[in-house]
PDB file of N, CA and C in Angstrom:
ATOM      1  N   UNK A   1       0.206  13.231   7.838  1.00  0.00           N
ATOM      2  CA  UNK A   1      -0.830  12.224   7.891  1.00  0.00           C
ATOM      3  C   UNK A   1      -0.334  10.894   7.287  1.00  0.00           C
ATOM      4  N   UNK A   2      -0.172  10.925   5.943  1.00  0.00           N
ATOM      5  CA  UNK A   2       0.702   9.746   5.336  1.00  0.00           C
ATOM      6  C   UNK A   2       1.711   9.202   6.492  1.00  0.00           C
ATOM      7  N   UNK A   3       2.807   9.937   7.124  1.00  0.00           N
ATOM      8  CA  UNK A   3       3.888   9.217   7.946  1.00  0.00           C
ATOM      9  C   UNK A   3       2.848   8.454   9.063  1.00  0.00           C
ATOM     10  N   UNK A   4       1.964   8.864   9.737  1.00  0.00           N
ATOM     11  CA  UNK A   4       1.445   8.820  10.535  1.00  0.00           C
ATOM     12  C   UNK A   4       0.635   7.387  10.282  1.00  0.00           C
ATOM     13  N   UNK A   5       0.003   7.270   9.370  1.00  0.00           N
ATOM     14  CA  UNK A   5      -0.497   6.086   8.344  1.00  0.00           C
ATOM     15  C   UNK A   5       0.626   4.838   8.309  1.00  0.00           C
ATOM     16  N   UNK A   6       1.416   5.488   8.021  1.00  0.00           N
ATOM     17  CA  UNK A   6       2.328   4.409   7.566  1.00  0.00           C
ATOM     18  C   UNK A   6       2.665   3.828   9.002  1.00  0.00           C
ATOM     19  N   UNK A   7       3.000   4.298   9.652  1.00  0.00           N
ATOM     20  CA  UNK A   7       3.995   3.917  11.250  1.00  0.00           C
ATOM     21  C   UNK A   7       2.891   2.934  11.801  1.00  0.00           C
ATOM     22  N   UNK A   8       1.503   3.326  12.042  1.00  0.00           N
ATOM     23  CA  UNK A   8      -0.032   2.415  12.394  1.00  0.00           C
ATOM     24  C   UNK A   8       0.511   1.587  11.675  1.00  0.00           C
ATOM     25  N   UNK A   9       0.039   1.632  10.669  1.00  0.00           N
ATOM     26  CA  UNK A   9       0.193  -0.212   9.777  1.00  0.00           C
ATOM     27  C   UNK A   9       1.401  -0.803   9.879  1.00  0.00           C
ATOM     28  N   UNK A  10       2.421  -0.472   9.975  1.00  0.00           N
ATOM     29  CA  UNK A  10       3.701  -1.029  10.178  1.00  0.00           C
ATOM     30  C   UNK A  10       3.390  -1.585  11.645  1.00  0.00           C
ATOM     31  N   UNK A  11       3.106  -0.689  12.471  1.00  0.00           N
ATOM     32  CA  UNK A  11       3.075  -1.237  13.998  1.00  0.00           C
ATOM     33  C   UNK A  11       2.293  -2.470  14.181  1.00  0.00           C
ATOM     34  N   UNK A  12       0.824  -2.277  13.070  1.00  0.00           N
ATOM     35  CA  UNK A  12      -0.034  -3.507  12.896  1.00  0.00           C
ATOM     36  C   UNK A  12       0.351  -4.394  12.394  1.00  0.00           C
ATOM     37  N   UNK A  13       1.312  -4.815  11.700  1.00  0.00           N
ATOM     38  CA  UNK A  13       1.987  -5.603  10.504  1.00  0.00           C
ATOM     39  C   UNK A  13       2.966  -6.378  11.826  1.00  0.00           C
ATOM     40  N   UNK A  14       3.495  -5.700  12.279  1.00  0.00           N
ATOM     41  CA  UNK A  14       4.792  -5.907  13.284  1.00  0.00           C
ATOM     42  C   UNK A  14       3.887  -6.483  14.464  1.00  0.00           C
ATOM     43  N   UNK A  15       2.914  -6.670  15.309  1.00  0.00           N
ATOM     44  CA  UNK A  15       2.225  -7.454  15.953  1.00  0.00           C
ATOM     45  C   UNK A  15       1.412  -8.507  15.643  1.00  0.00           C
ATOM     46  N   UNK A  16       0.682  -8.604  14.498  1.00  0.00           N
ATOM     47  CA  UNK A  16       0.674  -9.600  13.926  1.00  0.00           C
ATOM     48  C   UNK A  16       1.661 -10.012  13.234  1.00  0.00           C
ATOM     49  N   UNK A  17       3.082  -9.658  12.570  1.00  0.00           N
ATOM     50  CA  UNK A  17       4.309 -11.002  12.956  1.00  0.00           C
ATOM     51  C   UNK A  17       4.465 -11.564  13.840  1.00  0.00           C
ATOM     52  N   UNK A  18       4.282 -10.393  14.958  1.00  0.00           N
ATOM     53  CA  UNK A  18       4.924 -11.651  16.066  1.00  0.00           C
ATOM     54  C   UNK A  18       3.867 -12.422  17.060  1.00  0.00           C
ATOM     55  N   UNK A  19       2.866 -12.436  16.480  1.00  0.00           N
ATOM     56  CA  UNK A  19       1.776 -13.042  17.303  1.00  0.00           C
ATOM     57  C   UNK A  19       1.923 -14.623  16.195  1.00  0.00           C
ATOM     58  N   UNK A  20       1.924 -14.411  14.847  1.00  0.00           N
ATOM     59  CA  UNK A  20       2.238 -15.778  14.809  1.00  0.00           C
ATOM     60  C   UNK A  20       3.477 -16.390  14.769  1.00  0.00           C
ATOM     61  N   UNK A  21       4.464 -15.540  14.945  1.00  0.00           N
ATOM     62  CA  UNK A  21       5.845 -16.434  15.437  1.00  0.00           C
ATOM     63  C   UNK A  21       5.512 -16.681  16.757  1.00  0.00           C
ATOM     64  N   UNK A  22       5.074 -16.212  17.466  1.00  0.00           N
ATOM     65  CA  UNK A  22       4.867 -16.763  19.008  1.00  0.00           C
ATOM     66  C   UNK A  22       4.248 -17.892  19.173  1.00  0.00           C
ATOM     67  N   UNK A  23       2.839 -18.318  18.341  1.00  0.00           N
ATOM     68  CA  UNK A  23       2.531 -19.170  17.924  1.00  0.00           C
ATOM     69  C   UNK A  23       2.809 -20.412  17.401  1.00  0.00           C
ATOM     70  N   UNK A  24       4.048 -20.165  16.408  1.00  0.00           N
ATOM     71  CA  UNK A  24       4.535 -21.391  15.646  1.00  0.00           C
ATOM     72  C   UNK A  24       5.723 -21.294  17.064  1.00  0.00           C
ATOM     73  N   UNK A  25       6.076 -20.692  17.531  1.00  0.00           N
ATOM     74  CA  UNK A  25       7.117 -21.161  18.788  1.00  0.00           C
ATOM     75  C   UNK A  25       6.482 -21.788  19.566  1.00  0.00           C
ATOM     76  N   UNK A  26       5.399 -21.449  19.686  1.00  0.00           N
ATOM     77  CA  UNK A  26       4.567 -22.546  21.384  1.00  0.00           C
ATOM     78  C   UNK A  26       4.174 -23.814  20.882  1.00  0.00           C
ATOM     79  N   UNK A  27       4.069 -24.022  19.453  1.00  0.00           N
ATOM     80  CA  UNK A  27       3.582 -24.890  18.537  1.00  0.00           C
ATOM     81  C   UNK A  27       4.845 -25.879  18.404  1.00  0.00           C
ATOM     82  N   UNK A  28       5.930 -25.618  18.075  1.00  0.00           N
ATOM     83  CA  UNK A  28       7.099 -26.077  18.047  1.00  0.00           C
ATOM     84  C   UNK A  28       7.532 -26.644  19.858  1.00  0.00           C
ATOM     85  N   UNK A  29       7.552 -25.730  20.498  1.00  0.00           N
ATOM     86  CA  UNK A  29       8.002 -25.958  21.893  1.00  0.00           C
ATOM     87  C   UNK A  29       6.858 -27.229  22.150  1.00  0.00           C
ATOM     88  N   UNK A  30       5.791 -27.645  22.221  1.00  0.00           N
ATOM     89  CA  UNK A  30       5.108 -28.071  22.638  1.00  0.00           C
ATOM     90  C   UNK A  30       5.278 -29.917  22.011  1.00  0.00           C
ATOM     91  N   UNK A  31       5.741 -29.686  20.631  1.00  0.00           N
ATOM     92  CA  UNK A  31       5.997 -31.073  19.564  1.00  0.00           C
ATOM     93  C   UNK A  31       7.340 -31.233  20.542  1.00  0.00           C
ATOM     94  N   UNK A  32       8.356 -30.090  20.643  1.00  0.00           N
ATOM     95  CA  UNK A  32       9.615 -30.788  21.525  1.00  0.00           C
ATOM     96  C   UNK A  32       9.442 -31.326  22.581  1.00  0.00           C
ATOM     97  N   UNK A  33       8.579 -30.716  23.403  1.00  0.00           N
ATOM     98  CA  UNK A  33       8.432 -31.573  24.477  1.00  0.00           C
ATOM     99  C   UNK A  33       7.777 -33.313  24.509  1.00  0.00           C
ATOM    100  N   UNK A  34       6.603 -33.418  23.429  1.00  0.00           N
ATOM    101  CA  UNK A  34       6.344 -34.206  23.580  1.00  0.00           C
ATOM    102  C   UNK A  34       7.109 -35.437  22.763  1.00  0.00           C
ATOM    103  N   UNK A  35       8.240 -35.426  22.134  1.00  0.00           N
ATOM    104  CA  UNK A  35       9.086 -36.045  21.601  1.00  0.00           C
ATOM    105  C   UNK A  35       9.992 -36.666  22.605  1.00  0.00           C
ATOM    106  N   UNK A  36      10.152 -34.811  23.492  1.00  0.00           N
ATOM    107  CA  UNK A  36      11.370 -35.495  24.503  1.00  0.00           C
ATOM    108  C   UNK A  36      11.038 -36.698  25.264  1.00  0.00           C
ATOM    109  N   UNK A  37       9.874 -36.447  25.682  1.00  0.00           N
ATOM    110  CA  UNK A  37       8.980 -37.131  26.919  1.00  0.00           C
ATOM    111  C   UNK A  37       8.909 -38.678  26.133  1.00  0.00           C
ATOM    112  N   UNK A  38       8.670 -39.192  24.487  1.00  0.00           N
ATOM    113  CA  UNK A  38       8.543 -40.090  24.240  1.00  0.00           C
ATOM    114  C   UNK A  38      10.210 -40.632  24.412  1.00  0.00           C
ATOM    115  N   UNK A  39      11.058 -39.531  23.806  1.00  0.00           N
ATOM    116  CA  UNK A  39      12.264 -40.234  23.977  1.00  0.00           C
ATOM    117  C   UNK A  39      12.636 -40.884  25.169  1.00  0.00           C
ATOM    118  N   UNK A  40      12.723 -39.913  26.726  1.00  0.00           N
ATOM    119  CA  UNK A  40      12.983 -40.770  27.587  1.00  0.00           C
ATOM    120  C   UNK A  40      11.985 -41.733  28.253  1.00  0.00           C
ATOM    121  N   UNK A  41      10.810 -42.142  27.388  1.00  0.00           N
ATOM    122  CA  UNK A  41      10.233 -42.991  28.035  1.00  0.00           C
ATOM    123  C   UNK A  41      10.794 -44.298  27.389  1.00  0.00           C
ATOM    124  N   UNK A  42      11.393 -44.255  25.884  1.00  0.00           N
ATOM    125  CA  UNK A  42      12.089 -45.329  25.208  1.00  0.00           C
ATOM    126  C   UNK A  42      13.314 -45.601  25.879  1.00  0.00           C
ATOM    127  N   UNK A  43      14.246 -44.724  26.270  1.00  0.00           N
ATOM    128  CA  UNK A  43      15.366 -44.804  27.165  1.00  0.00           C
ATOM    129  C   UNK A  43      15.232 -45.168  28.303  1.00  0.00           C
ATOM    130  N   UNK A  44      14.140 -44.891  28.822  1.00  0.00           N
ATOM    131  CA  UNK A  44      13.806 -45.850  30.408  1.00  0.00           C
ATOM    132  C   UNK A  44      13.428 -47.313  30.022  1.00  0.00           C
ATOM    133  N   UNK A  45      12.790 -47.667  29.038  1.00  0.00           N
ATOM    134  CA  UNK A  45      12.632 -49.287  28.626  1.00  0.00           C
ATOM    135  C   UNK A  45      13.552 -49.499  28.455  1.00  0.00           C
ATOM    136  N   UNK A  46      14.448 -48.863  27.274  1.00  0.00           N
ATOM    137  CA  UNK A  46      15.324 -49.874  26.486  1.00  0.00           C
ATOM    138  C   UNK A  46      16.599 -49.957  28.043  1.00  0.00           C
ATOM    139  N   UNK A  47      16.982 -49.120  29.205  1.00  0.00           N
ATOM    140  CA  UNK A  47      17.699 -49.365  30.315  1.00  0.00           C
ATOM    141  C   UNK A  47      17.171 -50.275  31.281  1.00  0.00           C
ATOM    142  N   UNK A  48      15.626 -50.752  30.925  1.00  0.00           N
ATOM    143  CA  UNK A  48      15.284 -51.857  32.081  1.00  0.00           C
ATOM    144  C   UNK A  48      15.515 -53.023  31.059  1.00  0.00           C
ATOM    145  N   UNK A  49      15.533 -53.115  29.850  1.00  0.00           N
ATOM    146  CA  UNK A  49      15.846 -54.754  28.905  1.00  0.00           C
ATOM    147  C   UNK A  49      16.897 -54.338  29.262  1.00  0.00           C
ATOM    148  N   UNK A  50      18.306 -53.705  29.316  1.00  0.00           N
ATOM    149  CA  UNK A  50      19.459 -53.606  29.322  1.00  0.00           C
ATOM    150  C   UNK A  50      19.573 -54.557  30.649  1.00  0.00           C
ATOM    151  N   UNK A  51      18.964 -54.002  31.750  1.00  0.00           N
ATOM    152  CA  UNK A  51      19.181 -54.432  33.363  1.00  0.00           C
ATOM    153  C   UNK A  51      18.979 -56.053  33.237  1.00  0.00           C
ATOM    154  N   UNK A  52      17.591 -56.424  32.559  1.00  0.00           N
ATOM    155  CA  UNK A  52      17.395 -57.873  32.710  1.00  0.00           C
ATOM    156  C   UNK A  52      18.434 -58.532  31.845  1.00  0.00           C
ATOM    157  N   UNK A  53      18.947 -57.999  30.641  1.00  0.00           N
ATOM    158  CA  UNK A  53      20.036 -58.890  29.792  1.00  0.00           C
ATOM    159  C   UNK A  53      21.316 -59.209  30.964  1.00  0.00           C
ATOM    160  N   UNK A  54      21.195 -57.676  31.493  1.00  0.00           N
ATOM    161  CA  UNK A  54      22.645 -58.591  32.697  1.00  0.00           C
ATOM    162  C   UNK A  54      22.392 -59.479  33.903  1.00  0.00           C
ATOM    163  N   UNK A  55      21.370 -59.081  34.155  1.00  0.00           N
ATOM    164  CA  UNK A  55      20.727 -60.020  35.006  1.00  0.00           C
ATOM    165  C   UNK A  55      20.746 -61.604  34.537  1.00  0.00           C
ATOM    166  N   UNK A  56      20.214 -62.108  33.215  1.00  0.00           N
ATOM    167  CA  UNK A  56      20.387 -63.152  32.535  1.00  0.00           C
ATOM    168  C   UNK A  56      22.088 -63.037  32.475  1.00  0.00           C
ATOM    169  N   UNK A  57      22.247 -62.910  32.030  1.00  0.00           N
ATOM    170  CA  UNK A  57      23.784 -62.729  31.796  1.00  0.00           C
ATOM    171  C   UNK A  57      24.481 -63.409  32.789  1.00  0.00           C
ATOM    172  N   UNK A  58      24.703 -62.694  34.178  1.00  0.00           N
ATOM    173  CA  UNK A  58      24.860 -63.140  35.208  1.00  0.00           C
ATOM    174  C   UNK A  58      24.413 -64.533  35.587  1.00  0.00           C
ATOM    175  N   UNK A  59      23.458 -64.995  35.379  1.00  0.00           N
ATOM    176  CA  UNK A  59      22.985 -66.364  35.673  1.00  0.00           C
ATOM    177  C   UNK A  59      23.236 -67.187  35.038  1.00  0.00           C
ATOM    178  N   UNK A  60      23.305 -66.952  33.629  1.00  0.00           N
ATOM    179  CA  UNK A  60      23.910 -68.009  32.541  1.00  0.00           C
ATOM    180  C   UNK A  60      25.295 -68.348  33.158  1.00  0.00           C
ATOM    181  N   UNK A  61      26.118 -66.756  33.615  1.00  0.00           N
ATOM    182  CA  UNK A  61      27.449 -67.394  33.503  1.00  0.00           C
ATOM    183  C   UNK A  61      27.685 -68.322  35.180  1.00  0.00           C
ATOM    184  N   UNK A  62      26.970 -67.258  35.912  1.00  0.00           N
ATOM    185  CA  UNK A  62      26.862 -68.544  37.378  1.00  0.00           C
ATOM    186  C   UNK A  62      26.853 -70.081  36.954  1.00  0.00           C
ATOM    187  N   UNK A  63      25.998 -70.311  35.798  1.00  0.00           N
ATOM    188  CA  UNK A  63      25.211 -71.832  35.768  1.00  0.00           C
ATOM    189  C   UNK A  63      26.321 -72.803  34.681  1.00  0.00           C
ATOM    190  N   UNK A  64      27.205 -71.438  34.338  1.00  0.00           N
ATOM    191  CA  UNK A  64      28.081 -72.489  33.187  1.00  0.00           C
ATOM    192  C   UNK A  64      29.742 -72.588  34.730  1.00  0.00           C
ATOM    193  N   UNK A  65      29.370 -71.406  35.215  1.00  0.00           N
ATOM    194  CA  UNK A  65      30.846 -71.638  36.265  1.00  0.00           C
ATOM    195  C   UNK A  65      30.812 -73.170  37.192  1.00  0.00           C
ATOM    196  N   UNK A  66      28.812 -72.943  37.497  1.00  0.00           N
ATOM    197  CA  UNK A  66      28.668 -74.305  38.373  1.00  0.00           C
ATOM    198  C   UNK A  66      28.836 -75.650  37.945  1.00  0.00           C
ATOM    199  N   UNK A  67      28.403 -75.697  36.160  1.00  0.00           N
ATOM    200  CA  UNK A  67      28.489 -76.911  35.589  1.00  0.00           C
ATOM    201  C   UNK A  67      30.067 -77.476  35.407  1.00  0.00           C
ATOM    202  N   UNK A  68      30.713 -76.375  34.968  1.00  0.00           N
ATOM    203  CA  UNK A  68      32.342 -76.744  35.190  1.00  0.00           C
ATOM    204  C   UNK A  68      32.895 -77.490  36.367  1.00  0.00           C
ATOM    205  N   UNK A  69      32.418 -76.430  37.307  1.00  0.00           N
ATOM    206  CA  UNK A  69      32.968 -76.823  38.535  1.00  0.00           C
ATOM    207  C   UNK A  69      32.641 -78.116  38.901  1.00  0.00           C
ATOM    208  N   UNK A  70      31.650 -78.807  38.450  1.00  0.00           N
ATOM    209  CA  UNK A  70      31.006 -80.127  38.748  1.00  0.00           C
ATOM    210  C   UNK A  70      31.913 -81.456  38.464  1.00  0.00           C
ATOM    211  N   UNK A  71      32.251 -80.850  37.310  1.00  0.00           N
ATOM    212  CA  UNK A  71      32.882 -82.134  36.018  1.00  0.00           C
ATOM    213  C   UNK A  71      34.617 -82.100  36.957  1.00  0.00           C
TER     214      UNK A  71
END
């Protein structure tokens, strides 16, 4: 009876561990995702200021090649 006792509560002990590790995992999985999702939404901005700096870039240096070329 005792072994029998014991193995139940262990089995009970052992499903509620892993009901809240499953928990703090979906809990965790869920903060990663929404980190990731902020990250590449910062990496998609900070690659469209990247695009317009060359874009400027490009035009500055067009406008200093044309002013040379003038003189």
């Amino acid at each position: 009876m005792i072994v029998l006792t014991t193995v139940s509560l262990n089995k009970i002990m052992m499903e509620s561990r892993n009901r809240k590790l499953s928990e703090y995992l979906n809990e965790y999985l869920s903060q990663f995702r929404i980190t990731k999702e902020k990250y590449e939404e910062e990496l998609q901005e900070q690659n469209d200021y990247i695009i317009e700096l060359e874009k400027n870039n490009k035009t500055l240096t067009d406008y200093i090649k044309k002013s040379k070329s003038k003189k």
